[in-house]
Protein backbone atom coordinates (compact mmCIF):
# COMPACT_ATOMS: atom_id res chain seq x y z
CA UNK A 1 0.00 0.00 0.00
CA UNK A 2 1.05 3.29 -1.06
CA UNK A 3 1.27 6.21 1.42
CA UNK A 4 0.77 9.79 0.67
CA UNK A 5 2.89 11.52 2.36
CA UNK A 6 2.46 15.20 3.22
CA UNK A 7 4.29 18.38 1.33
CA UNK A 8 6.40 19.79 4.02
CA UNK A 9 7.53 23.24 2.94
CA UNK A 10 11.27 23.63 1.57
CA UNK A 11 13.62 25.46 4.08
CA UNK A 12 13.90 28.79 1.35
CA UNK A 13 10.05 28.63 1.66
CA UNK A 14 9.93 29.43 5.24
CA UNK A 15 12.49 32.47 5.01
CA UNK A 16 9.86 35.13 4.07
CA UNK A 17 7.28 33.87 6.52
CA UNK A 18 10.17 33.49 9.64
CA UNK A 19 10.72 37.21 9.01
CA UNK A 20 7.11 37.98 8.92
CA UNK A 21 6.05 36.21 11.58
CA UNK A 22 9.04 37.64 13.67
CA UNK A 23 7.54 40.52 12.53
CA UNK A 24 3.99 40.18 13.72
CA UNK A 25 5.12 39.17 17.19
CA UNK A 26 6.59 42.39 17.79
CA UNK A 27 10.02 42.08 16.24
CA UNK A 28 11.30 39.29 18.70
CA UNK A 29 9.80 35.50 19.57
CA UNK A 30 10.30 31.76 20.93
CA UNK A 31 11.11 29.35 18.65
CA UNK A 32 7.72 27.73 19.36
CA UNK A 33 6.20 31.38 18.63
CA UNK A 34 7.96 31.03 15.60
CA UNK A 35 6.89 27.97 14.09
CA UNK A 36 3.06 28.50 15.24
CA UNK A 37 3.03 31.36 13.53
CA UNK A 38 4.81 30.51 10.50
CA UNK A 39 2.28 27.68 10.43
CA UNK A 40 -0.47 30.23 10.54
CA UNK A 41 0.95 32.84 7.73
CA UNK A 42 1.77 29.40 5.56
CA UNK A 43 -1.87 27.51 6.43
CA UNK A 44 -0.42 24.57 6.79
CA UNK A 45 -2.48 21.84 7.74
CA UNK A 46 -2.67 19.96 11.39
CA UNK A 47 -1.21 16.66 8.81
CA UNK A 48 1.73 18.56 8.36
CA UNK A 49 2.31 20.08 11.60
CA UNK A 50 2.70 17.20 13.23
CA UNK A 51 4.66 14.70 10.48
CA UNK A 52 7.44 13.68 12.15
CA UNK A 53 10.69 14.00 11.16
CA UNK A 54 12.38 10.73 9.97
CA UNK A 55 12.25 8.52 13.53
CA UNK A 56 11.75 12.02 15.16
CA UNK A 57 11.14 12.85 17.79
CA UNK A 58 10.06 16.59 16.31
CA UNK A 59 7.81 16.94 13.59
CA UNK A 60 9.65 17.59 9.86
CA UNK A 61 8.59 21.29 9.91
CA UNK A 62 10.11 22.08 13.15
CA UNK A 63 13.31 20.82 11.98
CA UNK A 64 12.90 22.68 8.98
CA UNK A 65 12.10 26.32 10.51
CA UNK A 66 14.53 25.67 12.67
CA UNK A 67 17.08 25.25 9.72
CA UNK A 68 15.52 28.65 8.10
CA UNK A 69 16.32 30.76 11.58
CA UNK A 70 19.87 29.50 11.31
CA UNK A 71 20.30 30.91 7.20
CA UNK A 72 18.49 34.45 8.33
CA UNK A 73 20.83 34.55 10.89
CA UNK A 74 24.04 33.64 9.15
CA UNK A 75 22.61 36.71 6.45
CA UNK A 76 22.26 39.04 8.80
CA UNK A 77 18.17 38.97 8.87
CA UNK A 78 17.78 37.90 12.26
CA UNK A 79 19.91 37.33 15.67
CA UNK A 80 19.23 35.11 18.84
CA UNK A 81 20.12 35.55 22.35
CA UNK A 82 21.30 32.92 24.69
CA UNK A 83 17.82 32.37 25.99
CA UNK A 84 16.23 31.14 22.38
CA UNK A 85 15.00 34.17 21.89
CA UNK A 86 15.30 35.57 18.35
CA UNK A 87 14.77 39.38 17.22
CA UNK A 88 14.66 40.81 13.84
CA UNK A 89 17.65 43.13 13.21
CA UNK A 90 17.54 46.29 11.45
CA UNK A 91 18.42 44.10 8.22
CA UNK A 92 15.53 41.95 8.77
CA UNK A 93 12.95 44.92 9.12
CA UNK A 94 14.55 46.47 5.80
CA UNK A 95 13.96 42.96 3.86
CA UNK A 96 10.07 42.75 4.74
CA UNK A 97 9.92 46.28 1.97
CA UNK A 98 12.79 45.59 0.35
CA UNK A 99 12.83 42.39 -1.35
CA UNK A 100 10.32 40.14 -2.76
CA UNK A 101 10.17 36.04 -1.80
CA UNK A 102 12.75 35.47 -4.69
CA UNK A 103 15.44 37.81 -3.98
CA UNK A 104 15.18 37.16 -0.34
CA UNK A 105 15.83 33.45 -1.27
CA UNK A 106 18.99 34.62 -3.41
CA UNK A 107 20.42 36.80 -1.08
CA UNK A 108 20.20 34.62 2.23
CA UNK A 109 21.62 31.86 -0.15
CA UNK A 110 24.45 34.13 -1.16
CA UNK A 111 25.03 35.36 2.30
CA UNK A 112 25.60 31.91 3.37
CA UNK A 113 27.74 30.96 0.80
CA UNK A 114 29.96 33.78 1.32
CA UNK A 115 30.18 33.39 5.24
CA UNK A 116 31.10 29.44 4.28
CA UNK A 117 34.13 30.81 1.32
CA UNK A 118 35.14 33.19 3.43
CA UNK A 119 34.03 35.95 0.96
CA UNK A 120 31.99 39.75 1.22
CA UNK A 121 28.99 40.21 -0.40
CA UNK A 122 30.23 42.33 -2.31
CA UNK A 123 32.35 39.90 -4.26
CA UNK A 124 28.92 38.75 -5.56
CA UNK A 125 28.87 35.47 -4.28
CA UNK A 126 27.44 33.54 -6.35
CA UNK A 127 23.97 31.69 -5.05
CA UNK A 128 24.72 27.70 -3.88
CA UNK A 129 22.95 24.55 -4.10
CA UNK A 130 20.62 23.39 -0.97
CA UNK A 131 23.33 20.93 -0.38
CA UNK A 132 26.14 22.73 -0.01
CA UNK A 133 24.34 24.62 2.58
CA UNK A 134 22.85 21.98 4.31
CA UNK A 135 26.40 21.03 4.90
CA UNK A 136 28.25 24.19 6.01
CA UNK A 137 25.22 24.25 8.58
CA UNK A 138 25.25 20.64 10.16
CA UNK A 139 27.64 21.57 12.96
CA UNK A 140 24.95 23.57 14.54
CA UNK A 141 22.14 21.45 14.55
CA UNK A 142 23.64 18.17 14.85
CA UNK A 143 24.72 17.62 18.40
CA UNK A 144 20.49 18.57 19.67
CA UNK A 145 19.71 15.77 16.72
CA UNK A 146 21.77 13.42 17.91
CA UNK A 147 21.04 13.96 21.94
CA UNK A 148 17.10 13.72 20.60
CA UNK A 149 17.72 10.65 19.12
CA UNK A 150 19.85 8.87 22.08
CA UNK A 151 17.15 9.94 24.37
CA UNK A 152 14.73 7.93 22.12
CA UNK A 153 16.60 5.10 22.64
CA UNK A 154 17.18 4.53 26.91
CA UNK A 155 14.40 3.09 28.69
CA UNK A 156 11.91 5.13 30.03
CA UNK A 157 12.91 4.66 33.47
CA UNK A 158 16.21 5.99 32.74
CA UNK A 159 15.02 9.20 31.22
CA UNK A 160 12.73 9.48 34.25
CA UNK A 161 15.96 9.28 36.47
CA UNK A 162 17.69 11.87 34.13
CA UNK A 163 15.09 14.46 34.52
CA UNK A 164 15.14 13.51 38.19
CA UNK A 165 18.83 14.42 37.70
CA UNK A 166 18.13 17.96 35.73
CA UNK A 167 15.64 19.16 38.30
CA UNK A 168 17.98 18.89 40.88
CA UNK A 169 20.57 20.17 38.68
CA UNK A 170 18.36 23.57 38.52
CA UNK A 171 17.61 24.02 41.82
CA UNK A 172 15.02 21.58 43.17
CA UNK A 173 15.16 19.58 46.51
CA UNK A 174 13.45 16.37 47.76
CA UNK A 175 12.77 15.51 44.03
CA UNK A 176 11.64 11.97 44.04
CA UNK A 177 10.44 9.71 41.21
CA UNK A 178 7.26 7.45 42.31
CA UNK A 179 7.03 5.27 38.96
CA UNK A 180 3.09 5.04 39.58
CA UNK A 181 0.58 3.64 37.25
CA UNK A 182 -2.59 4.81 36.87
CA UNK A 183 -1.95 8.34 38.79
CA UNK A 184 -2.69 10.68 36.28
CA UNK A 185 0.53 10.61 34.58
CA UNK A 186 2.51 12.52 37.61
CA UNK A 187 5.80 10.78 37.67
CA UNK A 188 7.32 12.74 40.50
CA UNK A 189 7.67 15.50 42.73
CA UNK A 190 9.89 17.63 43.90
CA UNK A 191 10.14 21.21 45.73
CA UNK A 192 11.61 24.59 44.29
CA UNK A 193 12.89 27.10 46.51
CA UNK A 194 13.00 30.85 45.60
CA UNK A 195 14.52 33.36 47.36
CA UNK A 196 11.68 32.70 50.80
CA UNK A 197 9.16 30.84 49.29
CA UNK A 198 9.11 27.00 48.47
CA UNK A 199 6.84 25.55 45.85
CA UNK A 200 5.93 21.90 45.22
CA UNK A 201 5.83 20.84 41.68
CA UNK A 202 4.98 17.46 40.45
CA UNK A 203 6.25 16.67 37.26
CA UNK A 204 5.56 14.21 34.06
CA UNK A 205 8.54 12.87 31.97
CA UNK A 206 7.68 12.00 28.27
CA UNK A 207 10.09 9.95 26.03
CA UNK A 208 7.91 10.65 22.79
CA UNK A 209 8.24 10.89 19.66
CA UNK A 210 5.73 13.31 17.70
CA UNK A 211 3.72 16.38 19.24
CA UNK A 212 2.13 16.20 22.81
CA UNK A 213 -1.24 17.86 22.31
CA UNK A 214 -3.72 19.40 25.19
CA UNK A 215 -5.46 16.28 26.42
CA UNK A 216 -2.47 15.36 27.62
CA UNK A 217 -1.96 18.97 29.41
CA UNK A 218 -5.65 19.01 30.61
CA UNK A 219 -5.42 15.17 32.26
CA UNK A 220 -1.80 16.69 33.84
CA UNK A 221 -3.91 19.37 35.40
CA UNK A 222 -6.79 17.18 36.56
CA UNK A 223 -4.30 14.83 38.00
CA UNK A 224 -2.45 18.09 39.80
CA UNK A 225 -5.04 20.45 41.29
CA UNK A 226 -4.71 20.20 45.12
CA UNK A 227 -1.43 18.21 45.32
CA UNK A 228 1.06 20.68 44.26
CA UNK A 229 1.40 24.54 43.81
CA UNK A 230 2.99 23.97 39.79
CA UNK A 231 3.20 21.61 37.16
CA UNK A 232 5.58 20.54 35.14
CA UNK A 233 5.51 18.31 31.60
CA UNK A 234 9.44 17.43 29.99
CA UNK A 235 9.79 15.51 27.24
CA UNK A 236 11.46 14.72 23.97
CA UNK A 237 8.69 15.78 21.68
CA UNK A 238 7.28 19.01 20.62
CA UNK A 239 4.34 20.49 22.66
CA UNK A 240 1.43 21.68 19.38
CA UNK A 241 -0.08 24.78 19.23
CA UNK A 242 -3.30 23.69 21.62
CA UNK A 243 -0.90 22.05 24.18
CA UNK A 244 0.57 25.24 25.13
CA UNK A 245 -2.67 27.38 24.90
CA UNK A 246 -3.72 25.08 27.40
CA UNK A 247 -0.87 25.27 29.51
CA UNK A 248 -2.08 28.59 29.98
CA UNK A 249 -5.72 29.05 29.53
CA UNK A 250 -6.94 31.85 31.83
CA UNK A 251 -8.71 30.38 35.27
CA UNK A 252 -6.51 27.35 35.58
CA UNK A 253 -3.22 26.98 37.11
CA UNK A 254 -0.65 27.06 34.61
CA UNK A 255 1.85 24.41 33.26
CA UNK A 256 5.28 24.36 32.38
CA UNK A 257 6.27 22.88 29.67
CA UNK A 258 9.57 22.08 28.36
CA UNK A 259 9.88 20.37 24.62
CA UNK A 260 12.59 18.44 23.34
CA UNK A 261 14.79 21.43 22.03
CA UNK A 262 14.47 23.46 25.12
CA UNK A 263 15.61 20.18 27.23
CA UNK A 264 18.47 19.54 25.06
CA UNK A 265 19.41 23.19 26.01
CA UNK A 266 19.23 22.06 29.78
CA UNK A 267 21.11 19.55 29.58
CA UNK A 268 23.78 21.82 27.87
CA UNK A 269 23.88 24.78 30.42
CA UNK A 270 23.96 21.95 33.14
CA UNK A 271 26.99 19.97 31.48
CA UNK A 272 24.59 16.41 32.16
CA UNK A 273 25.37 13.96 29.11
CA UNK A 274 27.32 16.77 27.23
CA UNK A 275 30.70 17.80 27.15
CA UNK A 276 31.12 21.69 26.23
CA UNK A 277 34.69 23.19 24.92
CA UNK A 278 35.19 26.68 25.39
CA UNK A 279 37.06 28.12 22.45
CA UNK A 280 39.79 30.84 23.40
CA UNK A 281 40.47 33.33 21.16
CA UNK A 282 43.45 36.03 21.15
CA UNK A 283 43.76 38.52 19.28
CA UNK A 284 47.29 40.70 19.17
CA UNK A 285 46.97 44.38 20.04
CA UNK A 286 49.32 46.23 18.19
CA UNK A 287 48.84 49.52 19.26
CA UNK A 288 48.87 48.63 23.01
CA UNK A 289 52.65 47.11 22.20
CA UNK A 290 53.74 49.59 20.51
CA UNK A 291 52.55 52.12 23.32
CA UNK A 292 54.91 50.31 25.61
């Protein structure tokens, strides 16, 4: 049996509507932000949304806007903080008057090739293939693939234990794992201190693969409501559109939620399963020598 299988949008495709959407948020934006309303501007369907991206554990699209951020950015269109959160720069504003969904393809395209020759723009780099930029680019993208994907693979027991090992990491006490069935999917609790007040937070651990919609954040909720002050949902999936509304909604206690991306950032700032190098860089100063 043949399957159909969705038309996910080509990364160049998504440059125009990154820097709109960026745009309509206010000029900065989550990547979630991002990709909802990319979605939006694009009408892509709920199908496509939430295809999944080879043996995931993100959908296809994700990985693809995710790819488009990192070519505005090596052009100059767009910039990120630390945080994940990414701004238009003055460059970006210019391109929503100044060039048409063609030339912006041609000049991110060139932009990137020059930053991977070495060149200026104003050598008039010439435009690449989809490739040869798809290579220059792996580097960045690669290591939160591969974590993704190793994290599919231990036993959901261990990946309970490692977020066990992340909350405390961050700050939480007396976190405790209770590997329950049938408890409304809480499995554990812990308690976060800040500054004089003490919270406790019971927490759900999800090894997916795919998009975690809102039932799953409304039965979290049920299963919370007078046995902790805050919730909180980790996994290795992507949280849709709905899921985080719901996290949210007005008149119900909110939910954090922290998708695969953002927990492969965790476990970067808190060195657990990762190994960062610093990179030291010196640079001579030749008037302060020959001021001596």
């Amino acid at each position: 049996m043949v399957i159909d299988l969705p038309e996910i949008p080509k990364v160049p495709d998504l440059f125009g509507a990154t820097i709109k959407a960026l745009d309509g948020l206010g000029g900065s934006a989550s990547n979630d932000e991002i990709d909802d309303r990319v979605g939006d501007l694009l009408a892509l369907s709920a199908e496509v949304r939430s295809f999944i991206h080879k043996a995931g554990p993100l959908p296809k699209v994700n990985y693809r806007c995710a790819w488009a951020r990192s070519w505005l950015k090596n052009a100059g269109f767009v910039e990120n903080s630390g945080r994940g959160v990414w701004s238009l720069t003055a460059l970006g504003r210019s391109a929503l008057i100044q060039y048409n969904e063609a030339e912006l393809v041609k000049r991110v395209r060139q932009a990137n090739y020059a930053l991977r020759k070495g060149m200026s723009l104003t050598e008039d780099a010439p435009p690449p293939t989809e490739g040869e930029l798809t290579v220059s680019l792996q580097p960045e993208m690669g290591w939160r693939e591969q974590l993704l994907e190793t994290l599919g693979q231990i036993h959901p027991a261990a990946f309970e234990r490692l977020c066990q090992r992340l909350l405390r990491e961050a700050g939480f006490t007396r976190v405790e794992v209770t590997g329950k069935t049938g408890d409304g999917g809480i499995d554990g609790t812990g308690v976060l201190r800040m500054n004089l007040l003490s919270f406790q937070v019971i927490f759900q651990c999800k090894r997916w693969k795919g998009s975690v919609g809102a039932a799953t954040v409304r039965d979290f909720r049920g299963a919370m409501v007078g046995r902790a002050d805050k919730g909180l949902i980790l996994t290795t999936a992507a949280f849709t559109a709905d899921a985080r509304r719901e996290a949210t909604r007005d008149g119900a206690p909110a939910i954090d939620l922290v998708d695969g991306e953002a927990l492969c950032d965790l476990l970067k700032l808190h060195r657990i399963g990762l190994t960062v190098k610093m990179v030291e860089e010196i640079t001579l100063d030749h008037q302060a020598l020959s001021a001596i």
